[in-house]
Protein backbone atom coordinates (compact mmCIF):
# COMPACT_ATOMS: atom_id res chain seq x y z
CA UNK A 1 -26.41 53.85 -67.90
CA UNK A 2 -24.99 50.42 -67.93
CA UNK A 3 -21.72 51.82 -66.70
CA UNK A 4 -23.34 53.32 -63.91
CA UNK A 5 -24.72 50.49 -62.71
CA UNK A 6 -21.53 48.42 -63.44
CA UNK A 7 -19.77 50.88 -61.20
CA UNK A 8 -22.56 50.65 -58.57
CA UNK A 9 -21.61 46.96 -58.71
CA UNK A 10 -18.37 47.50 -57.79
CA UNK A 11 -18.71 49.53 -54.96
CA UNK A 12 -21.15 47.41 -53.42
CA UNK A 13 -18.58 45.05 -53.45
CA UNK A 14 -15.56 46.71 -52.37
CA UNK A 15 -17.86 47.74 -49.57
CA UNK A 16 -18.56 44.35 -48.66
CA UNK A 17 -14.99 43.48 -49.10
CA UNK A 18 -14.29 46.52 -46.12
CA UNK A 19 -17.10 45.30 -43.99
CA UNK A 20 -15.61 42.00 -43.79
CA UNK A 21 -11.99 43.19 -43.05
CA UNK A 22 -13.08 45.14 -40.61
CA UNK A 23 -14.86 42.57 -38.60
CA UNK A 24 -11.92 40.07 -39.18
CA UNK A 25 -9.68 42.52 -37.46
CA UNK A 26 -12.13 43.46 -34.34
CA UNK A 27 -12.55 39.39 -34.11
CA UNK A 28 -8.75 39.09 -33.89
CA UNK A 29 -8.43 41.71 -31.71
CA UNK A 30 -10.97 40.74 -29.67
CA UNK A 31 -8.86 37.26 -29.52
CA UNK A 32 -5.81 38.97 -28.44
CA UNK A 33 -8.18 41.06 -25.83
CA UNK A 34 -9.53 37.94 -24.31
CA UNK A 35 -6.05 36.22 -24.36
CA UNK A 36 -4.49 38.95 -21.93
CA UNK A 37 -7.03 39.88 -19.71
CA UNK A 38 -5.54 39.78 -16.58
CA UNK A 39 -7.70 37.23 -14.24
CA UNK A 40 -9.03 37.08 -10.45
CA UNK A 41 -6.41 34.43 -10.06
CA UNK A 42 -3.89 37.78 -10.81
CA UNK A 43 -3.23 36.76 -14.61
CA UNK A 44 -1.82 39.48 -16.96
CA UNK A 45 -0.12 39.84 -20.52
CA UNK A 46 0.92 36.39 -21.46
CA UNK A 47 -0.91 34.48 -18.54
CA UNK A 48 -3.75 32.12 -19.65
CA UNK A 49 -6.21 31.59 -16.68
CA UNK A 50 -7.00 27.99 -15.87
CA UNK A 51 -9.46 26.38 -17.48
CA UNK A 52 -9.19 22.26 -16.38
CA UNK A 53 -10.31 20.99 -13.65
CA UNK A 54 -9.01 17.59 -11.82
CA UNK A 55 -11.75 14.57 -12.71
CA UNK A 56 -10.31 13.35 -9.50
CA UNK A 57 -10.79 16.24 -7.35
CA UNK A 58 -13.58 16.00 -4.82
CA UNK A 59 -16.44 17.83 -4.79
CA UNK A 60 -16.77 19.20 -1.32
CA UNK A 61 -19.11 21.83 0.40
CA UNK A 62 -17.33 25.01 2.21
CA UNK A 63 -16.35 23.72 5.86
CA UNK A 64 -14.99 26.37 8.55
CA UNK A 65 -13.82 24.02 11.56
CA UNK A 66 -13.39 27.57 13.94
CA UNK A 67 -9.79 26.57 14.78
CA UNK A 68 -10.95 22.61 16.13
CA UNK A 69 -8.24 20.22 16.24
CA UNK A 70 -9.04 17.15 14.39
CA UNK A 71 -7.16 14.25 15.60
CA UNK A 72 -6.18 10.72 14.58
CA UNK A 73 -5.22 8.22 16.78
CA UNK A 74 -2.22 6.09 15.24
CA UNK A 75 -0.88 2.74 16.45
CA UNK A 76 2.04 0.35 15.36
CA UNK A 77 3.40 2.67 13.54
CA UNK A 78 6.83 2.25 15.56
CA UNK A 79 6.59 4.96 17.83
CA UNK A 80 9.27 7.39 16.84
CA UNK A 81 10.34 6.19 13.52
CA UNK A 82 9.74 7.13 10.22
CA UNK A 83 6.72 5.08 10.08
CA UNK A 84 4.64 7.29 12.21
CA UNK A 85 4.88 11.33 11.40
CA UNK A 86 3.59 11.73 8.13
CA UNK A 87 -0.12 11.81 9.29
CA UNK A 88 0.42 15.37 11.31
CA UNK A 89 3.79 16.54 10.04
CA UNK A 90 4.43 18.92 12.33
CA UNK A 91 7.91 20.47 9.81
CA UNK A 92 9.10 20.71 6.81
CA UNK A 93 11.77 18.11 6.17
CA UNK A 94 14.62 16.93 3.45
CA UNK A 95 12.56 13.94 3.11
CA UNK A 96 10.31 14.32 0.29
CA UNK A 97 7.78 12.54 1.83
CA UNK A 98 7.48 14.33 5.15
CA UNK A 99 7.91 17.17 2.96
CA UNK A 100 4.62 16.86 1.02
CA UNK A 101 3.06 15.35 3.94
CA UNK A 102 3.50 18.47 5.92
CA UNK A 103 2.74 20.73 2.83
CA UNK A 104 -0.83 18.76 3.11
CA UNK A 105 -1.31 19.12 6.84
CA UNK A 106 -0.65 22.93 6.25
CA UNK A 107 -3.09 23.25 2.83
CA UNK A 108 -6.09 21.56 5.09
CA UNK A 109 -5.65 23.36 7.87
CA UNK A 110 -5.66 26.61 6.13
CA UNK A 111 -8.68 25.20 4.26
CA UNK A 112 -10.76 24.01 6.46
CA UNK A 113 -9.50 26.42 9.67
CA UNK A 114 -8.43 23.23 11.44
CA UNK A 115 -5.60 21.78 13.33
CA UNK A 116 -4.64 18.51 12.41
CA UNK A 117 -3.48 16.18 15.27
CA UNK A 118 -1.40 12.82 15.34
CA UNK A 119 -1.41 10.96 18.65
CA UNK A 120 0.94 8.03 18.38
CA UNK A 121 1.63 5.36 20.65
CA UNK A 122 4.03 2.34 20.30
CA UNK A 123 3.33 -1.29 19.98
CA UNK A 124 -0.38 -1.94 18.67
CA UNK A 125 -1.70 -4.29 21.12
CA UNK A 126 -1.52 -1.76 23.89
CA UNK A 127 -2.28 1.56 21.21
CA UNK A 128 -6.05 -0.60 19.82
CA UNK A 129 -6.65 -1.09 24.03
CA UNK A 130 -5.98 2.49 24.88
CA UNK A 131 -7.98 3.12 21.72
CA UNK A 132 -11.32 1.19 22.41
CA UNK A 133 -11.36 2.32 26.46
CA UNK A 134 -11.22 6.04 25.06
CA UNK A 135 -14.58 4.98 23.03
CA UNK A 136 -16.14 2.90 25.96
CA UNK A 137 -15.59 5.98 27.85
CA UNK A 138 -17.68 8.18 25.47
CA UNK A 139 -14.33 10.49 25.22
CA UNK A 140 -14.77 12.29 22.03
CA UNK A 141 -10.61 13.30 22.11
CA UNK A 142 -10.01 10.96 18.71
CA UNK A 143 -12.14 11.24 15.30
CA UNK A 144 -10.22 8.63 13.55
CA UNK A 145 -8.09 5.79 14.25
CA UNK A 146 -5.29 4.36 12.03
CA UNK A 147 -4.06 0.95 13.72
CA UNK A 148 -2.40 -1.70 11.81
CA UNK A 149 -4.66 -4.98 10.55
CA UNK A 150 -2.78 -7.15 13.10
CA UNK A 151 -5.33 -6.89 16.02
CA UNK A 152 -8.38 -4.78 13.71
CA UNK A 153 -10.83 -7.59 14.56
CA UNK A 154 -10.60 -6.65 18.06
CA UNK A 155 -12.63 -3.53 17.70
CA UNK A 156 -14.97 -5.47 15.59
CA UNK A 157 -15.64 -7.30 19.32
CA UNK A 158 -17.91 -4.51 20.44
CA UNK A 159 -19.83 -1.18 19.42
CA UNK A 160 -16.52 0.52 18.93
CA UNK A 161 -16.56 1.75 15.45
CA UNK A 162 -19.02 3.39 12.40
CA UNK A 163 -20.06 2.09 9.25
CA UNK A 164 -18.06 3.94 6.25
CA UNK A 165 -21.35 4.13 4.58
CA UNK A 166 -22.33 6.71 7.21
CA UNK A 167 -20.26 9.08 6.08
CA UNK A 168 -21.93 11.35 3.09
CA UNK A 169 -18.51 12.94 1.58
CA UNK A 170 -15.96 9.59 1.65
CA UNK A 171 -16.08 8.27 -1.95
CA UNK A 172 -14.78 5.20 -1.91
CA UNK A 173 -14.83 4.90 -6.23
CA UNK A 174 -12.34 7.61 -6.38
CA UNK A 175 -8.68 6.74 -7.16
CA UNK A 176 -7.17 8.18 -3.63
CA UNK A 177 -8.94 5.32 -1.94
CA UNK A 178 -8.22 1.68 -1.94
CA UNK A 179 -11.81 0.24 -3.50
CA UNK A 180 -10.48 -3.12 -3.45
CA UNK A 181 -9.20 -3.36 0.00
CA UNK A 182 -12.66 -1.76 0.94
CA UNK A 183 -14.77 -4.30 -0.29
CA UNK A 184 -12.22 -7.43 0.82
CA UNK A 185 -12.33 -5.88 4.63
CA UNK A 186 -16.29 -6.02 4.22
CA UNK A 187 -18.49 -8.65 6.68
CA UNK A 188 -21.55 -9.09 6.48
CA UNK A 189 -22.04 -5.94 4.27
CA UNK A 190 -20.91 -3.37 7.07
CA UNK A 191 -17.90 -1.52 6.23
CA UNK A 192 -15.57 -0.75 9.39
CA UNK A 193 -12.26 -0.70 7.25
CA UNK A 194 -10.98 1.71 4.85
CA UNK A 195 -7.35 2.54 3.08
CA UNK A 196 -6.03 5.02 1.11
CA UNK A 197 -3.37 7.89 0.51
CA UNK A 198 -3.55 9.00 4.34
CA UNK A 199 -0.69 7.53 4.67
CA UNK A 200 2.26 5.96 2.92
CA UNK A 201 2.33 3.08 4.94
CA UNK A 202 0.20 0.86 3.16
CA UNK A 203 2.80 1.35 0.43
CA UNK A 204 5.43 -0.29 2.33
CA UNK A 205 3.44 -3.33 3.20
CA UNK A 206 3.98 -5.18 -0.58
CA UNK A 207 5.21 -8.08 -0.76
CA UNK A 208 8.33 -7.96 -3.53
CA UNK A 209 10.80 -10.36 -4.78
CA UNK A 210 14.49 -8.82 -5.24
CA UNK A 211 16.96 -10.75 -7.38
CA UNK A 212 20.37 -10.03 -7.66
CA UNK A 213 21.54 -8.96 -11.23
CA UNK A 214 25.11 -10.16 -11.33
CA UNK A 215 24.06 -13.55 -10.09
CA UNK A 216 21.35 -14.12 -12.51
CA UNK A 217 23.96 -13.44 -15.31
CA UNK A 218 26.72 -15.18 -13.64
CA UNK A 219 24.69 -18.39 -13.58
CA UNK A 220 23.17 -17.72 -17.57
CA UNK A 221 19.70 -17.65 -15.94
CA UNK A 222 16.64 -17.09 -17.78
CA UNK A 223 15.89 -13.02 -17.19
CA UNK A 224 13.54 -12.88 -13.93
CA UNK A 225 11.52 -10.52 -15.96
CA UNK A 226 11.25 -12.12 -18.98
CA UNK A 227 9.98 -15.39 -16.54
CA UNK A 228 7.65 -13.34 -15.40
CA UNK A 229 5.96 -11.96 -18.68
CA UNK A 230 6.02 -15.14 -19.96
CA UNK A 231 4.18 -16.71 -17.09
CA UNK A 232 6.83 -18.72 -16.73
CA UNK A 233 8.16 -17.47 -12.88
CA UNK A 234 7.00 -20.05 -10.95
CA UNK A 235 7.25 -21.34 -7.43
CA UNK A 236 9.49 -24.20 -9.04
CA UNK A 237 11.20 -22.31 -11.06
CA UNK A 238 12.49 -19.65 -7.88
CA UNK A 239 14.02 -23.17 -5.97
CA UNK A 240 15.41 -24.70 -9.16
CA UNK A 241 17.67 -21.65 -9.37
CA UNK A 242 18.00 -20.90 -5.81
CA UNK A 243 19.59 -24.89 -5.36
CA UNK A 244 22.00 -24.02 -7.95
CA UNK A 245 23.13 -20.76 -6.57
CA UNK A 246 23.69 -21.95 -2.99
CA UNK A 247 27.40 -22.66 -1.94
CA UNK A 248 28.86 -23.30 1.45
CA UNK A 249 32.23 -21.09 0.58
CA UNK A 250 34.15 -21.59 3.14
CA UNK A 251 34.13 -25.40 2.65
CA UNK A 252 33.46 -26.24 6.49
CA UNK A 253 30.34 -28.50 5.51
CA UNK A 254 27.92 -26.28 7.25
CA UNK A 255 25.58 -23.70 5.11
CA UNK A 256 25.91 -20.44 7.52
CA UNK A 257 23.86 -17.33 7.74
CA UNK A 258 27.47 -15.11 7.88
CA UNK A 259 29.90 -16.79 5.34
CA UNK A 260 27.86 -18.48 2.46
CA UNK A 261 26.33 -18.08 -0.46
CA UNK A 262 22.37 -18.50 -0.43
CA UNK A 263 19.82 -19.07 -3.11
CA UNK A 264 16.55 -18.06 -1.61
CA UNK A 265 16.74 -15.11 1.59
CA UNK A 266 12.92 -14.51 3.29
CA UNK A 267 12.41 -12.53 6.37
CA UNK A 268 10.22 -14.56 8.91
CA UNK A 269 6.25 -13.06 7.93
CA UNK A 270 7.02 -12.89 4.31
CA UNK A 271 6.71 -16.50 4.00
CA UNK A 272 2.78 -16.02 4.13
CA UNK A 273 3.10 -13.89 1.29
CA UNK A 274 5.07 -16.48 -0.37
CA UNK A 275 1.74 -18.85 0.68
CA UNK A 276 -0.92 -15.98 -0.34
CA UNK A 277 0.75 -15.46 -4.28
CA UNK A 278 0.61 -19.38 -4.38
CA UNK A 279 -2.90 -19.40 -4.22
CA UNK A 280 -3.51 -20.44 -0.87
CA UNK A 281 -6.00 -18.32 1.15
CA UNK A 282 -6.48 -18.67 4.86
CA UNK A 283 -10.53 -17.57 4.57
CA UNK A 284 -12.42 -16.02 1.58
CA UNK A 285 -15.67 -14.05 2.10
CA UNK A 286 -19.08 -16.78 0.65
CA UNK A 287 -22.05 -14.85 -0.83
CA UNK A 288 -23.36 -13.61 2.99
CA UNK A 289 -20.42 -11.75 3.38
CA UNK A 290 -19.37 -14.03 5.90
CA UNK A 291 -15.73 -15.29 6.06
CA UNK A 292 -15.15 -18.85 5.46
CA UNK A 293 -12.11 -21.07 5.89
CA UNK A 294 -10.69 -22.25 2.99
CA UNK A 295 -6.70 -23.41 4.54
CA UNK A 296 -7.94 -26.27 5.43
CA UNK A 297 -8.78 -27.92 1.92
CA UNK A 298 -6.24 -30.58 1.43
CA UNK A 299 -5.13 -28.71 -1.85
CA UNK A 300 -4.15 -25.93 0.64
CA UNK A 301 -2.54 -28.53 3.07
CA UNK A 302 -0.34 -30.24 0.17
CA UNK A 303 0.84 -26.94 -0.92
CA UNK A 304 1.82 -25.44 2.69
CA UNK A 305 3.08 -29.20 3.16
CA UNK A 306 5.86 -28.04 -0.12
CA UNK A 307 6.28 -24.56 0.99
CA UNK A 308 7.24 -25.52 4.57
CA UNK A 309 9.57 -28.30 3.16
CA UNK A 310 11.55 -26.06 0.87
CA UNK A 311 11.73 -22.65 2.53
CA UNK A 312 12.91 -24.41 5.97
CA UNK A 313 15.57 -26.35 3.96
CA UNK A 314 18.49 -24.45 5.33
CA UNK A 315 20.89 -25.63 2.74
CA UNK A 316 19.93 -23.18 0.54
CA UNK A 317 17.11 -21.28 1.56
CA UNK A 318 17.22 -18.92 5.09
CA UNK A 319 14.91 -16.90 7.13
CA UNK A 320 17.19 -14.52 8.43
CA UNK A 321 15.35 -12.35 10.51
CA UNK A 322 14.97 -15.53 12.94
CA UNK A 323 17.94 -17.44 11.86
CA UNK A 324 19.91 -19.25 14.96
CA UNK A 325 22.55 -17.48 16.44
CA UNK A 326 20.49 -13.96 15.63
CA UNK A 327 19.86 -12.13 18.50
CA UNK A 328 16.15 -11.39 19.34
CA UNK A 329 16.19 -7.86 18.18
CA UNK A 330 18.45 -7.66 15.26
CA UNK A 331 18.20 -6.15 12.41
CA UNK A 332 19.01 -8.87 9.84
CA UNK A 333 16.60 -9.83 7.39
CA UNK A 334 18.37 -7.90 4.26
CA UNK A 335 21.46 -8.46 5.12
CA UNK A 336 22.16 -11.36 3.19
CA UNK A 337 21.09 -10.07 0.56
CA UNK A 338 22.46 -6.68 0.77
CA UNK A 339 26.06 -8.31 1.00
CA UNK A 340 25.24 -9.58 -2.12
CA UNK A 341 25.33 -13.42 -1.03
CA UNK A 342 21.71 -14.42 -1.94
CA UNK A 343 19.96 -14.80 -5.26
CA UNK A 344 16.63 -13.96 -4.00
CA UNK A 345 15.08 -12.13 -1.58
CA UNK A 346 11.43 -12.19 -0.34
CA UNK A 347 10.40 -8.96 1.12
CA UNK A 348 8.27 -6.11 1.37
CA UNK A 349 8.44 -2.44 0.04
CA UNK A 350 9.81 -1.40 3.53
CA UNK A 351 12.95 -3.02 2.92
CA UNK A 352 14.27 -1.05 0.02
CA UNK A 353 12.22 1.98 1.43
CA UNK A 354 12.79 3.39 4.66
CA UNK A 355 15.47 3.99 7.46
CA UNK A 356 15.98 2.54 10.49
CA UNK A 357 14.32 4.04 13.40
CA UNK A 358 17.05 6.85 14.85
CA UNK A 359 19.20 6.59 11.85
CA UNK A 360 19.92 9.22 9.44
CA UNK A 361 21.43 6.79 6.39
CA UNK A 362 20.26 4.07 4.46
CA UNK A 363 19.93 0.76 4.78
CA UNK A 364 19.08 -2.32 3.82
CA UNK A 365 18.82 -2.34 -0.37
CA UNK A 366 18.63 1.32 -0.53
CA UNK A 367 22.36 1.19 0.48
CA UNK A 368 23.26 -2.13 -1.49
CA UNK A 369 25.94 -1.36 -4.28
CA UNK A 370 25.07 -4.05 -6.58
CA UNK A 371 22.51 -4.37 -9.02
CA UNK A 372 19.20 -5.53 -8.21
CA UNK A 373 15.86 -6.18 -9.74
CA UNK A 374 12.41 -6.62 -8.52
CA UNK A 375 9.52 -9.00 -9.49
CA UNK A 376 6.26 -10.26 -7.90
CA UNK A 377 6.22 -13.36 -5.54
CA UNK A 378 5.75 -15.79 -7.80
CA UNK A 379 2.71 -18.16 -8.37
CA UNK A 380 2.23 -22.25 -7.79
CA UNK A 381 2.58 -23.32 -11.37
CA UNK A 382 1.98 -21.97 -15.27
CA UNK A 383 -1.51 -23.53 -14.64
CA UNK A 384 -2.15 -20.66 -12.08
CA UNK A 385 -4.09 -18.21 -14.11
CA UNK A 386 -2.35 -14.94 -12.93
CA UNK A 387 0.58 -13.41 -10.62
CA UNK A 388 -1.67 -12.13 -7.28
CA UNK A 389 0.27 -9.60 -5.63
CA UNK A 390 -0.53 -9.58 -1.97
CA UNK A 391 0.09 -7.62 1.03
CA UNK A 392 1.64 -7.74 4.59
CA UNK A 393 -1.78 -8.11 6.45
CA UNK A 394 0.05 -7.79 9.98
CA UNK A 395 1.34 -4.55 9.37
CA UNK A 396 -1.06 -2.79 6.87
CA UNK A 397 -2.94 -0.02 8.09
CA UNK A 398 -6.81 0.18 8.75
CA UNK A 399 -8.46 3.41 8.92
CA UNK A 400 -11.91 3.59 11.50
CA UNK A 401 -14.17 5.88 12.64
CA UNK A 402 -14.91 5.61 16.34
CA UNK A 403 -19.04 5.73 17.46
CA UNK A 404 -17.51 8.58 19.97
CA UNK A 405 -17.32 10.91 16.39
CA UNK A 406 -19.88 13.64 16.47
CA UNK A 407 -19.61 15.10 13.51
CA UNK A 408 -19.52 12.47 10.58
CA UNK A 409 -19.86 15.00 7.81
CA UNK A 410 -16.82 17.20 9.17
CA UNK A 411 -15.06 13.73 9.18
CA UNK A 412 -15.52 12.56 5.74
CA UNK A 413 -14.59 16.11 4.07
CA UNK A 414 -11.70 16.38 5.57
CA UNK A 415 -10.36 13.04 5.23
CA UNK A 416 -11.77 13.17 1.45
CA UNK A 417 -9.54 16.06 1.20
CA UNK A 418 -6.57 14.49 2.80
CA UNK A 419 -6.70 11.29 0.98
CA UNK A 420 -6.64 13.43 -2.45
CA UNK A 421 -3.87 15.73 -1.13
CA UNK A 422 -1.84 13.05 -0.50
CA UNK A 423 -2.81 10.85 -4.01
CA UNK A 424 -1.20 13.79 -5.42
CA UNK A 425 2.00 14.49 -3.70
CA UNK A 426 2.83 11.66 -0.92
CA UNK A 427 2.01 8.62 -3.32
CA UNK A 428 4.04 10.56 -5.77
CA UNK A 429 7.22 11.12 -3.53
CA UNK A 430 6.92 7.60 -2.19
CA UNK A 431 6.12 5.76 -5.17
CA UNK A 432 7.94 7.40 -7.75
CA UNK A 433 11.18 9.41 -6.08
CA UNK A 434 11.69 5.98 -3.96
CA UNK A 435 10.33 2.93 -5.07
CA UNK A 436 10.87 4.03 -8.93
CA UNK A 437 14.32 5.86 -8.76
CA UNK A 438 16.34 4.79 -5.92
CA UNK A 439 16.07 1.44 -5.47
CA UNK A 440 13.93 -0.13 -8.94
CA UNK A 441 17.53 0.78 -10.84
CA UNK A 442 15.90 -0.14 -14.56
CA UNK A 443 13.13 0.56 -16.52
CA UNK A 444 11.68 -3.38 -16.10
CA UNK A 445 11.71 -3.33 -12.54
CA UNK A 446 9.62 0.05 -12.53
CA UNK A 447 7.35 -1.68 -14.68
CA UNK A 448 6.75 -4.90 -12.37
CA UNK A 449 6.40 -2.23 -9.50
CA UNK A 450 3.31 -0.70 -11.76
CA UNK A 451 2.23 -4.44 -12.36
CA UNK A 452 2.08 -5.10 -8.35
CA UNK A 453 0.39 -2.21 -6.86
CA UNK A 454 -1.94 -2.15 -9.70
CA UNK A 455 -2.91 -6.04 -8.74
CA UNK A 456 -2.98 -6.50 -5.10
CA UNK A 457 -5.29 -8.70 -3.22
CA UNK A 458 -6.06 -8.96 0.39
CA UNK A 459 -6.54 -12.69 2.02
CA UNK A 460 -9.48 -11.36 4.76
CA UNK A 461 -8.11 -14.61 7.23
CA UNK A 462 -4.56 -12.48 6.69
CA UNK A 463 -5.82 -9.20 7.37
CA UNK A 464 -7.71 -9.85 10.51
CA UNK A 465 -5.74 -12.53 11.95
CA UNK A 466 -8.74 -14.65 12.80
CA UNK A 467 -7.50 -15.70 16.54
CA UNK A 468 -4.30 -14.91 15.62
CA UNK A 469 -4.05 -17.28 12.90
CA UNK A 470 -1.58 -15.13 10.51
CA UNK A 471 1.07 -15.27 13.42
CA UNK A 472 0.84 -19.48 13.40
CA UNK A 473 1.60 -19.43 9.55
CA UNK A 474 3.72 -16.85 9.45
CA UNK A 475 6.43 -17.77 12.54
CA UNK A 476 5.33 -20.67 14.92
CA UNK A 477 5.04 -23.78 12.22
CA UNK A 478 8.24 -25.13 13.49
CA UNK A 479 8.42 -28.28 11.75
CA UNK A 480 8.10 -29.32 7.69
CA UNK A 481 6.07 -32.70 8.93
CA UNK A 482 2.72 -32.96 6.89
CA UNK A 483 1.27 -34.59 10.13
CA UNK A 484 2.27 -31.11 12.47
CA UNK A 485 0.78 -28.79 9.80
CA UNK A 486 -2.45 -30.85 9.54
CA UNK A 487 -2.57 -31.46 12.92
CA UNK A 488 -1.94 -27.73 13.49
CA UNK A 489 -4.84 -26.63 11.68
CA UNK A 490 -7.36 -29.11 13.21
CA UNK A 491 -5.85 -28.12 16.82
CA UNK A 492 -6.26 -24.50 16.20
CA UNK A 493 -9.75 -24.49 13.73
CA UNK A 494 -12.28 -24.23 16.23
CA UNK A 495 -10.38 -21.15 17.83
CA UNK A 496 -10.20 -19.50 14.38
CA UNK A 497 -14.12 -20.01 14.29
CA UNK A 498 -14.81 -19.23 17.55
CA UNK A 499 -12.98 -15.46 16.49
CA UNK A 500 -15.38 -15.12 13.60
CA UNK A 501 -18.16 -16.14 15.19
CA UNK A 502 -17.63 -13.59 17.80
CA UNK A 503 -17.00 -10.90 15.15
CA UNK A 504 -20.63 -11.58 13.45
CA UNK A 505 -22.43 -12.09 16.72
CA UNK A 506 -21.29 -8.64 17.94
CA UNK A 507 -22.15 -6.95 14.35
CA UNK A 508 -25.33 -8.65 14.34
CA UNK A 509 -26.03 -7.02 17.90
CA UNK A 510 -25.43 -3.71 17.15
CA UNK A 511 -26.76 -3.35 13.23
């Protein structure tokens, strides 16, 4: 008896044993069924269907447009340049960038069973008053505009243009939009302005300092880089090397723009950026949302006083893009630099970015042969908490709806869509194939490129041009006199106001 239940005992348990087995090989196999089932996406053997989604990625309702054109109305974007067809690529292209921007116009219009549309017209002052007599007409042909900050305040002078907030699918937290600038362009609380990966051409608005590689180690300078990360790259610091550098080589006594060797090289406008990264802000936004004047404190006036002084010098600093004996017209404010007779260079992104309108090659530092680095502009003093990157506020786009638009929610999914689209290719092919590969030629310099786009401000007086203040700083202050620059700014203050005022009075009017 006892063996019989011993060898009861031992069957149970070799049964067990099988039942176990046998569910361990219909799991796996289930495994392995589940692993190659073939998927509505078309998966088979070996295919694993996709599981992740984008955090980015908007969430947006079904939208079936019927075949409607949508259309965006584009100005100073240099009509027929590079500058103004990547909004409604119309083919595919070598250029990476018109390349994914006409992939994009392609993927939304299949989408959404639209037409996208780009009208572009020339030079911005006459594009923004073709623009705002198309709204005043009630003409619905545009549902948005993309004109450059340079005149933007001059819609602001009317009921031209709809509050962002309006529109239920633009999400202005998510990375493909430019939160920062959004807030910055705010008055009052009303949001007219918006920027984002539309377009490429707010890329090519930053202000950038080049440096030229064999004449840092020619002279034993301190790296610019390592100046920089030790907080050490200074507004000082950029002339004290600059004097050094600057040689009149063909020994005639004059310093001239075609035979000599220059320390400092800036481009007319980019000397406001060299006055924005020193700290000095033409107006800052006060609790209200209203903008306030703030180049007028006598801080401000000492340090415009300096930058005037020393950037005018002409001995060893040179604006070439209105140096004498240019022609109006030309081409000239890398060239200097380019030739590889100039330490420094202040510029934007466009410099080391782009063509020439109607050229096919380079130019400008995407077709300089020597080495180059790039930095931010760089701040007042070491007592200056941080490097503030800033941008070209003449030239950087502004994206508006018109009051004409009759279909807000249409609007904001397809620009929502757009904006992501391009986050994910355009930036990319900009940012990375150009800025990071051709021209930023070392690891550091695609590192201080991260560093700047990833810390940009926006001075609102810049970006507006408050009476066309940006313009006065930027080329007409003639003279290095402390008495013309103060007596500038009183002359011109109560026009500056008299633009603000005019901006709230109209918002106030039609909230």
């Amino acid at each position: 008896m006892e063996n019989v239940k011993k060898s009861k005992i031992v069957i149970a348990v070799l049964l067990c044993l099988v039942l176990i087995l046998t569910f361990a090989a219909c799991a796996k196999s289930d495994d392995k069924k589940t692993e190659n089932t073939p998927t509505a996406e078309g998966g088979g053997p070996g295919d694993e269907a996709e599981t992740t989604t984008d955090p980015d990625a908007p969430e947006l309702p079904a939208l079936n447009l019927n075949g409607k054109a949508f259309t965006f109305f584009t100005s100073g974007w240099g009509e027929g340049s590079n500058l103004s067809k990547d909004i409604g690529a119309e083919e595919d292209s070598d250029d990476s960038i018109y390349d994914a921007a006409y992939k994009r116009r392609v993927k939304i219009e299949e989408t959404y069973n639209c037409k996208i549309k780009q009208y572009n017209v020339g030079p911005s002052d006459e594009g923004v008053s073709t623009y705002r007599n198309t709204i005043l007409a009630g003409d619905q042909s545009y549902d948005v505009g993309f004109t450059t900050c340079n005149n933007f305040a001059s819609l602001l002078s009317g009921n031209y243009l709809t509050d962002w907030k309006n529109l239920a699918y633009a999400d202005m937290d998510k990375p493909y939009w430019d939160k920062n600038f959004y807030e910055s362009m705010a008055i009052m609380g009303k949001h007219f302005a918006a920027s984002g990966d539309l377009s490429k051409r707010r890329l090519e608005c930053v202000w950038i300092m080049c440096f030229n590689k064999g004449m840092i180690a020619a002279n034993n300078f301190e790296s610019p880089y390592d100046l920089v990360k030790t907080g050490k790259w200074t507004y000082e610091k950029m002339h004290e090397m600059g004097k050094k550098v600057a040689k009149d080589i063909n020994g005639d006594g004059k310093m001239k723009r075609e035979d000599d060797l220059w320390g400092i090289n800036y481009t007319g406008d980019t000397i406001m950026g060299i006055i924005n990264c020193a700290g000095v802000k033409i107006a800052e936004l006060n609790a209200e949302g209203i903008p306030e004047f703030t180049i007028n404190t006598e801080v401000n006036l000492e340090k415009l006083f300096r930058i005037y002084t020393d950037m005018r010098d002409n001995t060893y600093s040179i604006d070439t893009l209105f140096a004498p004996g240019v022609p109006v017209g030309t081409f000239a404010d890398a060239e200097i630099f380019g030739q590889n007779r100039c330490l420094f260079l202040a510029c934007a992104t466009h410099n080391i970015s782009q063509m020439r309108a109607g050229e096919t090659t380079d130019y400008g530092l995407r077709a300089m042969e020597g080495d180059f680095g790039i930095i931010p502009y760089p701040k007042w003093n070491e007592a200056q908490e941080k490097y503030t990157p800033y941008t070209a506020g003449n030239y950087h786009p502004v994206l508006h709806i018109p009051q004409t638009n009759g279909d807000l929610d249409a609007t904001g999914i397809i620009l929502e869509a757009m904006a992501y689209e391009g986050m994910k290719s355009i930036r990319p092919a900009f940012y990375d194939s150009l800025l990071k590969t051709k021209t930023a030629r070392d690891e550091e310099s695609a590192d201080m490129i991260d560093f700047i786009f990833g810390n940009l401000s926006y001075d609102i007086g810049n970006m507006y041009n408050f009476g066309g203040i940006t313009g006065v700083f930027g080329y007409d202050m003639s003279t290095n006199a402390k008495a013309n620059i103060v007596s500038t700014v009183e002359k011109n203050m109560g026009k500056w106001q008299k633009a603000v005022d005019v901006i709230l009075s109209e918002i106030e009017k039609n909230s």
